[in-house]
C-alpha atoms as a PDB file:
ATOM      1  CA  UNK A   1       0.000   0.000   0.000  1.00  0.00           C
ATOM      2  CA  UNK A   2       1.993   2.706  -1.086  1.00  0.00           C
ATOM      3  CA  UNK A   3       1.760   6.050  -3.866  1.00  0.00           C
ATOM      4  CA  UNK A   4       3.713   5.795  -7.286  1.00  0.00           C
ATOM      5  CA  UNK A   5       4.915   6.922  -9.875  1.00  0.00           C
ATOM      6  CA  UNK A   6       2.504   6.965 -12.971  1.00  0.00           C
ATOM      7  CA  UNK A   7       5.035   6.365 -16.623  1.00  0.00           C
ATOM      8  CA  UNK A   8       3.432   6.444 -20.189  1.00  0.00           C
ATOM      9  CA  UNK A   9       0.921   3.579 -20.226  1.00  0.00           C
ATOM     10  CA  UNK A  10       2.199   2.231 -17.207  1.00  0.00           C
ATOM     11  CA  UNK A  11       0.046   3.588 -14.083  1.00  0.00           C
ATOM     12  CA  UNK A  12       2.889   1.922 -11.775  1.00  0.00           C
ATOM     13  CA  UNK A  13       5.966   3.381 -13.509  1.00  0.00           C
ATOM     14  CA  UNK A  14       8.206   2.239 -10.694  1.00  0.00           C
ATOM     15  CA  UNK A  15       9.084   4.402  -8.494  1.00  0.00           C
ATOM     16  CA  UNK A  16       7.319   3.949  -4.752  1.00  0.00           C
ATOM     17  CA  UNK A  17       6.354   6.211  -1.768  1.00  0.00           C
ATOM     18  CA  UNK A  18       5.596   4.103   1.378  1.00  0.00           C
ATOM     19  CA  UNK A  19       3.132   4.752   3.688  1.00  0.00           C
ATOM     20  CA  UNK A  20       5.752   4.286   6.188  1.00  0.00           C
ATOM     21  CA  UNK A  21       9.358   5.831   7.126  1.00  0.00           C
ATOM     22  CA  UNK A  22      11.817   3.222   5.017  1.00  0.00           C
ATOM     23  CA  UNK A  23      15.457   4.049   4.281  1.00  0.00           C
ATOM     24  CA  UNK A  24      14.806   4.346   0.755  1.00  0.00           C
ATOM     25  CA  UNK A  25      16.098   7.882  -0.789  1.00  0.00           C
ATOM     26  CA  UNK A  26      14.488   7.526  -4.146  1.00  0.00           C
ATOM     27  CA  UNK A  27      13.770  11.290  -4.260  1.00  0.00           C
ATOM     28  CA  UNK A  28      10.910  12.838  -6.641  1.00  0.00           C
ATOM     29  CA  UNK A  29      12.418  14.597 -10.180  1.00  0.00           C
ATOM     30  CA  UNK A  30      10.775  17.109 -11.713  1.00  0.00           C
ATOM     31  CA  UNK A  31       8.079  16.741 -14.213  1.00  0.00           C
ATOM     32  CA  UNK A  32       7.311  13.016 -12.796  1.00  0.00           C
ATOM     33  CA  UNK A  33       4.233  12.299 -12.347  1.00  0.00           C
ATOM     34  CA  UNK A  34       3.043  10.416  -8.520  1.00  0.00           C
ATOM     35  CA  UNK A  35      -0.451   9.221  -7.399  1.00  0.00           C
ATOM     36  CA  UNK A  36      -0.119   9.483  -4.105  1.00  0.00           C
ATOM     37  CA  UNK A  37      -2.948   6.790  -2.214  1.00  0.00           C
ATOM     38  CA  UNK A  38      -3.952   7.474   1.096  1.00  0.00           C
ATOM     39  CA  UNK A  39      -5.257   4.763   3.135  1.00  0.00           C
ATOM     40  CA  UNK A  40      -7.479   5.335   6.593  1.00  0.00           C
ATOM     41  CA  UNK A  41      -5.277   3.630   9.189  1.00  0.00           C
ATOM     42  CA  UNK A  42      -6.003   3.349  13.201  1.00  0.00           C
ATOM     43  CA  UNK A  43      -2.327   4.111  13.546  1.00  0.00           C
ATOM     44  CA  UNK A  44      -0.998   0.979  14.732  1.00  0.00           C
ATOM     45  CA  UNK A  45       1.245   0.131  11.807  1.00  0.00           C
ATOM     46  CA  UNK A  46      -0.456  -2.917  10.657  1.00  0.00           C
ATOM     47  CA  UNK A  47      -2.119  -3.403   7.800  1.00  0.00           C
ATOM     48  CA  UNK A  48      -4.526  -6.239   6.626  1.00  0.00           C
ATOM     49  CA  UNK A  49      -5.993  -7.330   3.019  1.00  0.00           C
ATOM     50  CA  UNK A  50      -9.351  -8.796   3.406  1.00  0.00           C
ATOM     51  CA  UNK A  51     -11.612  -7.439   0.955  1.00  0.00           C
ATOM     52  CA  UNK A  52     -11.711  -8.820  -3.002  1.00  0.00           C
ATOM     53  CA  UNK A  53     -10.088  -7.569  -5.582  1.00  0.00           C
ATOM     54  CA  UNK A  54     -11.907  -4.448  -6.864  1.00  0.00           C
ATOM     55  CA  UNK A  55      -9.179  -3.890  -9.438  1.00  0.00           C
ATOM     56  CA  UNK A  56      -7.300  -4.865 -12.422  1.00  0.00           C
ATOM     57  CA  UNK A  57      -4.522  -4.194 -15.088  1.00  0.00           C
ATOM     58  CA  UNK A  58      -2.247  -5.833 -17.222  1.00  0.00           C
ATOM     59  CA  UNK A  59       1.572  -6.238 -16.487  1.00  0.00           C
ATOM     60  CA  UNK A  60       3.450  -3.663 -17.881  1.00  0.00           C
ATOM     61  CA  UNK A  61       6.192  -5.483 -19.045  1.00  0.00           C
ATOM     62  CA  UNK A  62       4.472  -9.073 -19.002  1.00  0.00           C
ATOM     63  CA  UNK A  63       6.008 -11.207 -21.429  1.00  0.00           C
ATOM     64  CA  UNK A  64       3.331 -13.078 -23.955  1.00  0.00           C
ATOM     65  CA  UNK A  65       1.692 -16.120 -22.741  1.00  0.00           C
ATOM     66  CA  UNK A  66      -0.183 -18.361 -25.290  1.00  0.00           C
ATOM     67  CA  UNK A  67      -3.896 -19.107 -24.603  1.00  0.00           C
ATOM     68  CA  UNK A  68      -5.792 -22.205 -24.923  1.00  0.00           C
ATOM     69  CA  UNK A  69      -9.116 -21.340 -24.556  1.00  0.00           C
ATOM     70  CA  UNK A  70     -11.195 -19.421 -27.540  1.00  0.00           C
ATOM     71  CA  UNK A  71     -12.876 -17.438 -24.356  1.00  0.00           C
ATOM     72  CA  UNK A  72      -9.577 -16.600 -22.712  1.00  0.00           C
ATOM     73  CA  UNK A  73      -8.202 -14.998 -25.758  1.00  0.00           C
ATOM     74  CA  UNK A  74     -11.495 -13.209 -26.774  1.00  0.00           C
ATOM     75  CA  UNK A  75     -11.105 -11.561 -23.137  1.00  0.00           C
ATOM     76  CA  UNK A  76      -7.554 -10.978 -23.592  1.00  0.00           C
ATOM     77  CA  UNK A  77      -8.281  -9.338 -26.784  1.00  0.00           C
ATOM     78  CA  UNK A  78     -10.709  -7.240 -25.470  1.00  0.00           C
ATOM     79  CA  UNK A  79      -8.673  -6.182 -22.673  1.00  0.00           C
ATOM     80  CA  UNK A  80      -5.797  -5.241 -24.980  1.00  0.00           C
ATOM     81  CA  UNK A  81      -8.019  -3.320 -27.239  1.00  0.00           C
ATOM     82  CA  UNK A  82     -10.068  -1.388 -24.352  1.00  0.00           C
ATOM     83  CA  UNK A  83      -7.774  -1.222 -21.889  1.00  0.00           C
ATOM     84  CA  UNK A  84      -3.909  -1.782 -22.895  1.00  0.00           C
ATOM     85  CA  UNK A  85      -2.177  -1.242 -19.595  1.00  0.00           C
ATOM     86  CA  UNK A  86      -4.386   1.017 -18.003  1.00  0.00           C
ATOM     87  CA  UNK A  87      -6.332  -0.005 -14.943  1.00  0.00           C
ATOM     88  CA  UNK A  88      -9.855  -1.212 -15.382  1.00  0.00           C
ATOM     89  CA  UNK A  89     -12.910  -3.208 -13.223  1.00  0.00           C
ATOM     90  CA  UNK A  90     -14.589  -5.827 -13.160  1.00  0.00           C
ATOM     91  CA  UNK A  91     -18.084  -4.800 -13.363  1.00  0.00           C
ATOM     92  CA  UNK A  92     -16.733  -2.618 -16.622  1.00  0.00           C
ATOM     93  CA  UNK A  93     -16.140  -6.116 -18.651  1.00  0.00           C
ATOM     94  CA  UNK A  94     -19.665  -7.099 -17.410  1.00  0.00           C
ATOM     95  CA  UNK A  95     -21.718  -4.151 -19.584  1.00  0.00           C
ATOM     96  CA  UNK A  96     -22.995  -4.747 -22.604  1.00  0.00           C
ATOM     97  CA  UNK A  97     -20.415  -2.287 -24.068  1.00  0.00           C
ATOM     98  CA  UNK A  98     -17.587  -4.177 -22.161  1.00  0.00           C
ATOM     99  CA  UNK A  99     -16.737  -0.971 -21.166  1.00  0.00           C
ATOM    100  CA  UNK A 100     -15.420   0.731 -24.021  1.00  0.00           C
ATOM    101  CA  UNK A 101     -18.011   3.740 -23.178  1.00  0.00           C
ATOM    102  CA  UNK A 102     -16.623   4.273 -19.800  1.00  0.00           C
ATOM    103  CA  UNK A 103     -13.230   4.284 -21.091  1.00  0.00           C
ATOM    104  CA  UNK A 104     -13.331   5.563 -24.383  1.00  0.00           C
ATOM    105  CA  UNK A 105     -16.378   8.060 -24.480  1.00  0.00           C
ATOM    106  CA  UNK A 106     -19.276   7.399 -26.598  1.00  0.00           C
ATOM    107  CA  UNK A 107     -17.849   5.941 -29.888  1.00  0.00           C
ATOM    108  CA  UNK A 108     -15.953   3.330 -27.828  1.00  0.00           C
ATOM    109  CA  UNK A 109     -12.891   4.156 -30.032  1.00  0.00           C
ATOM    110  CA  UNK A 110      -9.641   3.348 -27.713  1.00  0.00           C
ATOM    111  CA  UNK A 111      -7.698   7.016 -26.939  1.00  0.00           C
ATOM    112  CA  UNK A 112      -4.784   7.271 -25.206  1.00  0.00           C
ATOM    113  CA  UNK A 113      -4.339  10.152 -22.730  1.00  0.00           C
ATOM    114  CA  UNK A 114      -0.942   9.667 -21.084  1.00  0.00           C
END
């Protein structure tokens, strides 16, 4: 749980700030771009993942892997086509439009903002 750096297409570009003091001294550089993620915390330094998966994105720099399944690459496709690398949801790929409204505005043509 941490803020990052957001790269071209790549919404983790690699770069980290912690939620906690670390001795890390990656330092910021100008013109970078950060999200930085703030989490509600009771302060006691723990934290704890219990809740599903509410989001999802394709590897960066994920090498290919060959599909079997017709299904499995009509999703992949999809993904690739909507999405590329940029974050999406689940309940996006469940619309009739997959999604591609949501992302892409109301032609569903993919655009690239970054």
């Amino acid at each position: 749980l941490m803020g990052h750096n957001i790269a071209p297409y790549n919404i983790h570009g690699g770069k980290s700030v912690p939620s906690v003091k670390t001795p890390d001294r990656t330092r910021m550089e100008e013109g970078e771009v950060f999200a930085i993620e703030t989490f509600g915390s009771t302060g006691r330094g723990h934290v704890e993942e219990d809740m599903e998966c509410s989001h999802y994105m394709k590897n960066f720099d994920a090498p290919h892997v060959p599909l079997r399944l017709k299904r499995s690459k009509e999703l992949l496709r999809h993904i690739d086509n909507t999405f590329g690398t940029l974050p999406f949801c689940r309940r996006w790929l469940e619309r009739p439009d997959g999604g591609s409204t949501t992302v892409n505005g109301q032609n569903g043509k993919q655009t690239r903002y970054l």
